[in-house]
C-alpha atoms as a PDB file:
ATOM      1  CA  UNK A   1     -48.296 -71.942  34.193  1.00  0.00           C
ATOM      2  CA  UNK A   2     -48.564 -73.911  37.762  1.00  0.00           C
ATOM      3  CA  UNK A   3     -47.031 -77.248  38.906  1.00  0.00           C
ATOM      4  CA  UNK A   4     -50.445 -78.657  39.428  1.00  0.00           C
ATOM      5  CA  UNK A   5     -51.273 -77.779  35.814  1.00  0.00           C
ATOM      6  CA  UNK A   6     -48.181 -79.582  34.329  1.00  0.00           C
ATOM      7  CA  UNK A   7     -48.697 -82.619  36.673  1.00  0.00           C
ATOM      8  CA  UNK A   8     -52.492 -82.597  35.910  1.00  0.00           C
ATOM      9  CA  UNK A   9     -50.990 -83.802  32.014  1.00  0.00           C
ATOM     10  CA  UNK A  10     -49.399 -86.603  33.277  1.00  0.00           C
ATOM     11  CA  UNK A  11     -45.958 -84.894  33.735  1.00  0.00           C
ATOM     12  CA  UNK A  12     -43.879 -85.682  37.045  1.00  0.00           C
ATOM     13  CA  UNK A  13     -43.492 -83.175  39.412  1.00  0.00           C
ATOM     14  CA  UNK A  14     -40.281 -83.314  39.497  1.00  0.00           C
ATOM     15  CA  UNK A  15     -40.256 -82.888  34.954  1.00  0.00           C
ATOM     16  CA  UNK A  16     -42.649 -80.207  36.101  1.00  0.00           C
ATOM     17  CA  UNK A  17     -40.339 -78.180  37.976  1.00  0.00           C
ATOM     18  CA  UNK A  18     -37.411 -78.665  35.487  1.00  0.00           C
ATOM     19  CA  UNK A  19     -40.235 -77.470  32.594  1.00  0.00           C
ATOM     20  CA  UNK A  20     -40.470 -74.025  35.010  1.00  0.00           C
ATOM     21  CA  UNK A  21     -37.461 -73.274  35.570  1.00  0.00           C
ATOM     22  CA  UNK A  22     -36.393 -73.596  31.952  1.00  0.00           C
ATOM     23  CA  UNK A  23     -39.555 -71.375  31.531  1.00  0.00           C
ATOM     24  CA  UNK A  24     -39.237 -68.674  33.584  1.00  0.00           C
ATOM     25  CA  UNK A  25     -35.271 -68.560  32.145  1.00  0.00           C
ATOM     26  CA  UNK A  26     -36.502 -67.833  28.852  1.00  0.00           C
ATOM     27  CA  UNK A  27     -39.179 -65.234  30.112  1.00  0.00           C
ATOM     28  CA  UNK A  28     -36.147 -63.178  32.016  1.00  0.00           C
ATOM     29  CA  UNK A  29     -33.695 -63.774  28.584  1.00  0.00           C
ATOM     30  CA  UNK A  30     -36.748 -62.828  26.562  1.00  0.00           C
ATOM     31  CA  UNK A  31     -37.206 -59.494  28.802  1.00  0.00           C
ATOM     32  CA  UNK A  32     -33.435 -58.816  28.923  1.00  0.00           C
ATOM     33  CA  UNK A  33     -33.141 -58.689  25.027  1.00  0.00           C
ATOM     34  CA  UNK A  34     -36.748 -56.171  24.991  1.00  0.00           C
ATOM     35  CA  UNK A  35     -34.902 -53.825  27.594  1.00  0.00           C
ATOM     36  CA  UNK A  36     -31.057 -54.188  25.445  1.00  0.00           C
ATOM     37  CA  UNK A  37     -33.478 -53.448  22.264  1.00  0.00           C
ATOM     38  CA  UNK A  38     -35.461 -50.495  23.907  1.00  0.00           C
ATOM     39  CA  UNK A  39     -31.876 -49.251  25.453  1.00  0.00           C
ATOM     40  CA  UNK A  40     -30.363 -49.298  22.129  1.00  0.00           C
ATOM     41  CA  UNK A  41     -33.432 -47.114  20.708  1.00  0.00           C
ATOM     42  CA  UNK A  42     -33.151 -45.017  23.451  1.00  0.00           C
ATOM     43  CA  UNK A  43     -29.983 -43.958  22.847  1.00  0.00           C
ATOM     44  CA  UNK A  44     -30.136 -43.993  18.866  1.00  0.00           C
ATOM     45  CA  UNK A  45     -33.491 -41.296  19.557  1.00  0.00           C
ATOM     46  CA  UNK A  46     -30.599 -39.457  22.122  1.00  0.00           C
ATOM     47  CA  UNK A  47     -28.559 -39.347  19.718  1.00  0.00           C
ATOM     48  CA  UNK A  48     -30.395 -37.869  16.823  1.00  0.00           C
ATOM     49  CA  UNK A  49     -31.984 -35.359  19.461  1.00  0.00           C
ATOM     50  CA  UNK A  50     -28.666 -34.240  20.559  1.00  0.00           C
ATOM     51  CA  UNK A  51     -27.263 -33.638  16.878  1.00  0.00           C
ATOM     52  CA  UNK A  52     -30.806 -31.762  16.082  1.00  0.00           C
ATOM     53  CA  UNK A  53     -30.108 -29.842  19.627  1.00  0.00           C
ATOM     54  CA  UNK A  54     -26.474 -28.785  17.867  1.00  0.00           C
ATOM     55  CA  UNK A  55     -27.518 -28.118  14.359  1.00  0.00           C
ATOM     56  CA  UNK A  56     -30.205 -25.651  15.842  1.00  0.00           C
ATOM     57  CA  UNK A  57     -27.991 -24.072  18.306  1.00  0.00           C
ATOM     58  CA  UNK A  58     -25.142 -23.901  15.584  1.00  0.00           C
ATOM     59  CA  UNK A  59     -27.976 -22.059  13.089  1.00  0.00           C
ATOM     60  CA  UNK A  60     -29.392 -20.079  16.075  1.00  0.00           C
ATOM     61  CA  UNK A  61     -26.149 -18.685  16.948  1.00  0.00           C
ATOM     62  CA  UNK A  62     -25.357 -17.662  12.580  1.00  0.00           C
ATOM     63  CA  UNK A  63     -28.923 -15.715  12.758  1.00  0.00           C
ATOM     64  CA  UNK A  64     -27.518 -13.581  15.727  1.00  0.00           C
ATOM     65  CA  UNK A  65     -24.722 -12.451  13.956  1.00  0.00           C
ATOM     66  CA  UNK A  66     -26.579 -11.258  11.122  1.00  0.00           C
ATOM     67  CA  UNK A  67     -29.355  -9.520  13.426  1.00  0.00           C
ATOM     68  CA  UNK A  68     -29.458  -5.686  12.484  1.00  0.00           C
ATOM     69  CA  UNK A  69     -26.957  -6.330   9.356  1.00  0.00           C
ATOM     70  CA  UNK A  70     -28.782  -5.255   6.468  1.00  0.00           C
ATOM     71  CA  UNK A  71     -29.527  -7.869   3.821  1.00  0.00           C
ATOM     72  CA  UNK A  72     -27.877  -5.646   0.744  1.00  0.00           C
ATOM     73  CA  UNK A  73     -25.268  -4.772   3.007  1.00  0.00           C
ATOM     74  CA  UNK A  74     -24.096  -8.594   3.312  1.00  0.00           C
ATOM     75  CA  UNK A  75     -24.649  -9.037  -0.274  1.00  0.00           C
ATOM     76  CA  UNK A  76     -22.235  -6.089  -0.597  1.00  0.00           C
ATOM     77  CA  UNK A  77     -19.442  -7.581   1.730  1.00  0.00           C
ATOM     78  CA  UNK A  78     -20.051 -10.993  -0.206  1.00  0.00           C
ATOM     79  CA  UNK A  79     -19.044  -9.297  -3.629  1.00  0.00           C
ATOM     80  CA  UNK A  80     -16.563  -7.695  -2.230  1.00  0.00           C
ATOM     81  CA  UNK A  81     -14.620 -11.197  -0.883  1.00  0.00           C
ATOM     82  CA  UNK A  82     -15.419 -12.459  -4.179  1.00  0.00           C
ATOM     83  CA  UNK A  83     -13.275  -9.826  -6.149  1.00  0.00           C
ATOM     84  CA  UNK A  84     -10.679 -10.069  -3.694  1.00  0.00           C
ATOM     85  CA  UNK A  85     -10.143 -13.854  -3.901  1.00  0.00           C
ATOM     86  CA  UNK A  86     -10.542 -13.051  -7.732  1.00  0.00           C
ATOM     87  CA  UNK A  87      -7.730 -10.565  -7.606  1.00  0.00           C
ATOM     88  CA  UNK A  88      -5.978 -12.882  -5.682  1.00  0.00           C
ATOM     89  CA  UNK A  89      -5.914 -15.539  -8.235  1.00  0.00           C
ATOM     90  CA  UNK A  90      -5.194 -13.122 -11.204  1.00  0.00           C
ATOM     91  CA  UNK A  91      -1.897 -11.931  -9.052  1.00  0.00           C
ATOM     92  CA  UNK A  92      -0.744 -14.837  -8.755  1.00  0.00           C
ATOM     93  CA  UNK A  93      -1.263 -16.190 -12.562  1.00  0.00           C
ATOM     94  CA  UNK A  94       0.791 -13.251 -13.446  1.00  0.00           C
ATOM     95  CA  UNK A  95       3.157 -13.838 -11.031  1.00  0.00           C
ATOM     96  CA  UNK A  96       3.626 -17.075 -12.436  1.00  0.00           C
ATOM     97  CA  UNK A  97       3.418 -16.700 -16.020  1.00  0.00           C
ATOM     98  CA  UNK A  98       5.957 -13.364 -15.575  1.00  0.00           C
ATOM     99  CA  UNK A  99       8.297 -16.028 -13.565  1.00  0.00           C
ATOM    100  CA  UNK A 100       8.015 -18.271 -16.417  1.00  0.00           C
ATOM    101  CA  UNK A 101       8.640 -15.593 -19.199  1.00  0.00           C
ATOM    102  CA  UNK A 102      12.294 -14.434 -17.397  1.00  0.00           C
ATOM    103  CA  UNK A 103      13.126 -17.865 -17.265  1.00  0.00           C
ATOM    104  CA  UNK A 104      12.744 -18.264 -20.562  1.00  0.00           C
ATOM    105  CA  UNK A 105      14.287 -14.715 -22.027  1.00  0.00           C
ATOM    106  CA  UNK A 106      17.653 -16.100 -19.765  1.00  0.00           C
ATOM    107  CA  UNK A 107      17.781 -19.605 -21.490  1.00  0.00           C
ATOM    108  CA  UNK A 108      17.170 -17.743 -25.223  1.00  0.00           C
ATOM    109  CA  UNK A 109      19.584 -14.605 -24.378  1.00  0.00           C
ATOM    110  CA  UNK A 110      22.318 -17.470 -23.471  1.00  0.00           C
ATOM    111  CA  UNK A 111      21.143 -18.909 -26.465  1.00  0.00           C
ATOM    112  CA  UNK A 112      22.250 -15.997 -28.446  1.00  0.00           C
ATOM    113  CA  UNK A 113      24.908 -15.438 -26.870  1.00  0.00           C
ATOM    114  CA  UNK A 114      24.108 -12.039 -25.158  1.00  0.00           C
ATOM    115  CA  UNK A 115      26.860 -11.253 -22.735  1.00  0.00           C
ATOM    116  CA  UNK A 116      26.131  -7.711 -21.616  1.00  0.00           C
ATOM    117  CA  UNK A 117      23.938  -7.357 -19.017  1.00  0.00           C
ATOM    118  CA  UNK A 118      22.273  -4.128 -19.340  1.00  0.00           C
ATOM    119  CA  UNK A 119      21.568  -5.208 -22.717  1.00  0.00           C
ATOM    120  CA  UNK A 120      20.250  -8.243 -21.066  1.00  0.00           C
ATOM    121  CA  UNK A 121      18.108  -6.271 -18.750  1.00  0.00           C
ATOM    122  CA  UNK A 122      16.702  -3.583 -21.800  1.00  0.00           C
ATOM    123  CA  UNK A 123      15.954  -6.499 -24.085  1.00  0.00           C
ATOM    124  CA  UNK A 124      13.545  -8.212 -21.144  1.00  0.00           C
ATOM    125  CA  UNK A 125      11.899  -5.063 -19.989  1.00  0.00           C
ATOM    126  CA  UNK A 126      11.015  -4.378 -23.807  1.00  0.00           C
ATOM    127  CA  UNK A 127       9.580  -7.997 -24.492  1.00  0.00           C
ATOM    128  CA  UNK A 128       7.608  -8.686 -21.149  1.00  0.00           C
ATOM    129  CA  UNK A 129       6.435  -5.038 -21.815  1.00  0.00           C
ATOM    130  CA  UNK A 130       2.324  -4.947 -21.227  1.00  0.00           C
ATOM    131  CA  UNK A 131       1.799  -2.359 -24.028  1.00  0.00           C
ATOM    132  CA  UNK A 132       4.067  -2.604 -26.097  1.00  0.00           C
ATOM    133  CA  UNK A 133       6.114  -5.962 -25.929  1.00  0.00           C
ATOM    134  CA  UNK A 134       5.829  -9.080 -27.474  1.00  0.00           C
ATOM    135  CA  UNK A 135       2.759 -11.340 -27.429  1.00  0.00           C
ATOM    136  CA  UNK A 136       3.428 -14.888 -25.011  1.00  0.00           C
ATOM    137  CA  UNK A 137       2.018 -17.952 -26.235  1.00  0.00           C
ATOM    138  CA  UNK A 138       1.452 -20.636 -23.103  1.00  0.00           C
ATOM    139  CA  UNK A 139       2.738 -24.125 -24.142  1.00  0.00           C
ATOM    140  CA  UNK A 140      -0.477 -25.946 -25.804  1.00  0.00           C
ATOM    141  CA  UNK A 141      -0.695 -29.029 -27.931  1.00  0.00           C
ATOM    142  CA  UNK A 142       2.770 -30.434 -27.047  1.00  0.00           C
ATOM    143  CA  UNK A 143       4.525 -27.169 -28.274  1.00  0.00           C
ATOM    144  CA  UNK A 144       6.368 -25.135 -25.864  1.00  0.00           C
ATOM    145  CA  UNK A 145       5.728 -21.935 -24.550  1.00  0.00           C
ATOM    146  CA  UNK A 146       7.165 -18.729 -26.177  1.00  0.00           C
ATOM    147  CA  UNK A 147       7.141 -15.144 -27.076  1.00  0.00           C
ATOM    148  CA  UNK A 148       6.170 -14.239 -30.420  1.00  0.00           C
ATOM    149  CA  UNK A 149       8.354 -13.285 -32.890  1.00  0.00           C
ATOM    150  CA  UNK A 150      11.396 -12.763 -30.313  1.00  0.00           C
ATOM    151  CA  UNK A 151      14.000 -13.718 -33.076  1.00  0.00           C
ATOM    152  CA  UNK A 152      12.674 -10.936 -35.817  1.00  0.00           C
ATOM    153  CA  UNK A 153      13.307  -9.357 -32.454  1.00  0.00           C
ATOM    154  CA  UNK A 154      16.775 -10.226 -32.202  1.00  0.00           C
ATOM    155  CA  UNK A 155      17.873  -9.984 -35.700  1.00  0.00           C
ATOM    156  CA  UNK A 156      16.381  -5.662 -35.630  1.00  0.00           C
ATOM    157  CA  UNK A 157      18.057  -5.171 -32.543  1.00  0.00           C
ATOM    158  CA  UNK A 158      21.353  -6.749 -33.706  1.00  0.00           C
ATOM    159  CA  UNK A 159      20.979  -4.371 -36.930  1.00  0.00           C
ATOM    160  CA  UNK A 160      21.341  -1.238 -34.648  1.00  0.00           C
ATOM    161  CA  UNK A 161      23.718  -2.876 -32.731  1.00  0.00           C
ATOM    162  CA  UNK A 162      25.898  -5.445 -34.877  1.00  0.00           C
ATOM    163  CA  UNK A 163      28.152  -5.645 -31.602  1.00  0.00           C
ATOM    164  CA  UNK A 164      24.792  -7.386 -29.481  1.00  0.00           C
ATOM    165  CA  UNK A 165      25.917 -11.156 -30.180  1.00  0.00           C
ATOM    166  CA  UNK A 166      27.205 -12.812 -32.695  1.00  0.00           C
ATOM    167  CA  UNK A 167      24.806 -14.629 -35.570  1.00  0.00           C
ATOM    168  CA  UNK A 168      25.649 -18.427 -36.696  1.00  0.00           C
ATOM    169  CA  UNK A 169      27.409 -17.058 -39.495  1.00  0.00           C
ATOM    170  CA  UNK A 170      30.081 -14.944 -37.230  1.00  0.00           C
ATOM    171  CA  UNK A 171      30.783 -17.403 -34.711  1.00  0.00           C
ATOM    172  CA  UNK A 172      31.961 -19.827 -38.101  1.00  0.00           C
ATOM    173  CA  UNK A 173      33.871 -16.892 -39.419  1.00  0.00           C
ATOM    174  CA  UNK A 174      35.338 -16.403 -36.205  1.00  0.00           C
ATOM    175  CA  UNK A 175      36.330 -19.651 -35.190  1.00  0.00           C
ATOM    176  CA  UNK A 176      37.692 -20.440 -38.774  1.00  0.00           C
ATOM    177  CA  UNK A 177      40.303 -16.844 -38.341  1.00  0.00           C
ATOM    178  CA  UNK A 178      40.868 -18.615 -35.042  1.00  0.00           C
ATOM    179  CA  UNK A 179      41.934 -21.378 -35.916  1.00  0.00           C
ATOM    180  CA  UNK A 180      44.178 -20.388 -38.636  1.00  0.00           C
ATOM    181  CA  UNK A 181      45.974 -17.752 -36.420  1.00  0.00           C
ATOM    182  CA  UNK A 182      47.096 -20.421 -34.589  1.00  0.00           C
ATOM    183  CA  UNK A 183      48.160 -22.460 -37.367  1.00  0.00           C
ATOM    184  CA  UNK A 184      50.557 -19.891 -39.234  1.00  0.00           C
ATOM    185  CA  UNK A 185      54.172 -20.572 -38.505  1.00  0.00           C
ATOM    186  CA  UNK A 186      56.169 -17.815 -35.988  1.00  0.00           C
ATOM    187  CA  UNK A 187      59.357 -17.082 -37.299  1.00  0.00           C
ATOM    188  CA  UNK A 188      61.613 -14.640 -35.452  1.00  0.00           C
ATOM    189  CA  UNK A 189      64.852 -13.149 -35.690  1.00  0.00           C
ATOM    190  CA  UNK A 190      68.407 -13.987 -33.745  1.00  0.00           C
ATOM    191  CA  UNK A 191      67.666 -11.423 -30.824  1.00  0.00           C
ATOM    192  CA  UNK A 192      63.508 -12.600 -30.819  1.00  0.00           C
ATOM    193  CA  UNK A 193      62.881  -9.605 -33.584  1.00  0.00           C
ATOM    194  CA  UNK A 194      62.025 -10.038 -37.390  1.00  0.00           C
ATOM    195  CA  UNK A 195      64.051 -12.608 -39.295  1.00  0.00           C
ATOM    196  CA  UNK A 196      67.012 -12.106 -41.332  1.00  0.00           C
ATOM    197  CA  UNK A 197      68.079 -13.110 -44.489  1.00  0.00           C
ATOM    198  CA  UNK A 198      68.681 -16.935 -43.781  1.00  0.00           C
ATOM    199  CA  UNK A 199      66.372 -19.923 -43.641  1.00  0.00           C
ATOM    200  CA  UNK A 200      63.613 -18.371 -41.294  1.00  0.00           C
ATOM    201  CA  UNK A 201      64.779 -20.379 -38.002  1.00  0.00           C
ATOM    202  CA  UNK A 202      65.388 -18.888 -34.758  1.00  0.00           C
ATOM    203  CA  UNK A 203      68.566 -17.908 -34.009  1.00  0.00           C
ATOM    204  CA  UNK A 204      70.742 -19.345 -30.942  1.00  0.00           C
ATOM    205  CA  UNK A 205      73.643 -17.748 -29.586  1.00  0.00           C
ATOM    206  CA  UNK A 206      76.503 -20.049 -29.288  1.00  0.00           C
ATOM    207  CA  UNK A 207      77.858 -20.779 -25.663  1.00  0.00           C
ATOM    208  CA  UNK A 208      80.697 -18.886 -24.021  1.00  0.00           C
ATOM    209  CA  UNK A 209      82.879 -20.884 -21.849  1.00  0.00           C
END
């Protein structure tokens, strides 16, 4: 588009200039925003390239280290970090549970009253026993974790050894002889032996001035 062109339409020259100016602005805006647009694609296609670029050097590099490794051989290795990390885990259920099962022989063996501590010590080797002690049932359904059967446990090793803690039954008995030891009256004599024929009081010296 020309001056003489505009002017030809019956537009001033001097409306013709201002038309070409404004014109030409919008042709460099126009090319500005095709060369942002064509940057920004540029660098988008860069981009991708360069993470393709990685991913293949990053793959490239894992096939070297398994050139001349024999397929059944890394199968072989793969197993065996399986069963270790499987081991792993077992180990440390069982160190848990067995953690779990001494806490709770201490809290029963208090319980009962068990005050020896060898006794303590025979009585938890012989229920956490893996052949031949008592089965342990994990907590489930709201109900607490416990060993199975411990107190038929308890009342047959108390019948070899009646001296092993006392039952419900005892403690009553013994508290009730207790309590009326140290009820009964203490009589004593005038020199602190058995009393004499009187009334059964203590006898006091008179004083010697």
């Amino acid at each position: 588009m020309k001056t003489a062109e505009l002017t030809a339409l019956g537009i001033t020259e001097e409306a013709a200039t201002q038309i070409l100016a404004m014109n030409g602005k919008d042709i460099e805006n126009a090319k500005a925003s095709v060369t942002v647009a064509k940057d920004k694609e540029i660098a988008t296609i860069t981009t991708e390239r360069d993470g393709y670029k990685t991913q293949l050097d990053t793959a490239t590099a894992t096939l070297k280290k398994f050139e001349g490794i024999d397929p059944e051989q890394i199968q072989t290795e793969l197993q065996t970090y399986k069963k270790q990390a499987e081991d792993t885990e077992k180990r440390f259920t069982r160190e848990i549970t067995q953690r779990d099962q001494r806490d709770w022989l201490k809290a029963k063996l208090d319980e009962y009253g068990v005050k020896s501590p060898l006794a303590r010590k025979q009585i938890t080797a012989e229920v956490m026993s893996e052949t031949d002690g008592l089965k342990w049932q994990p907590g489930a359904d709201g109900k607490p974790a416990a060993f199975y059967g411990f107190d038929d446990y308890m009342k047959a090793a108390k019948a070899e050894d009646a001296t092993l803690y006392q039952t419900a039954e005892e403690k009553a008995a013994a508290e009730k002889a207790a309590e009326l030891v140290k009820k009964a009256p203490s009589f004593t004599g005038p020199t602190g032996g058995d009393p004499g024929p009187g009334d059964g009081k203590k006898y006091t010296p008179p004083t010697i001035f």
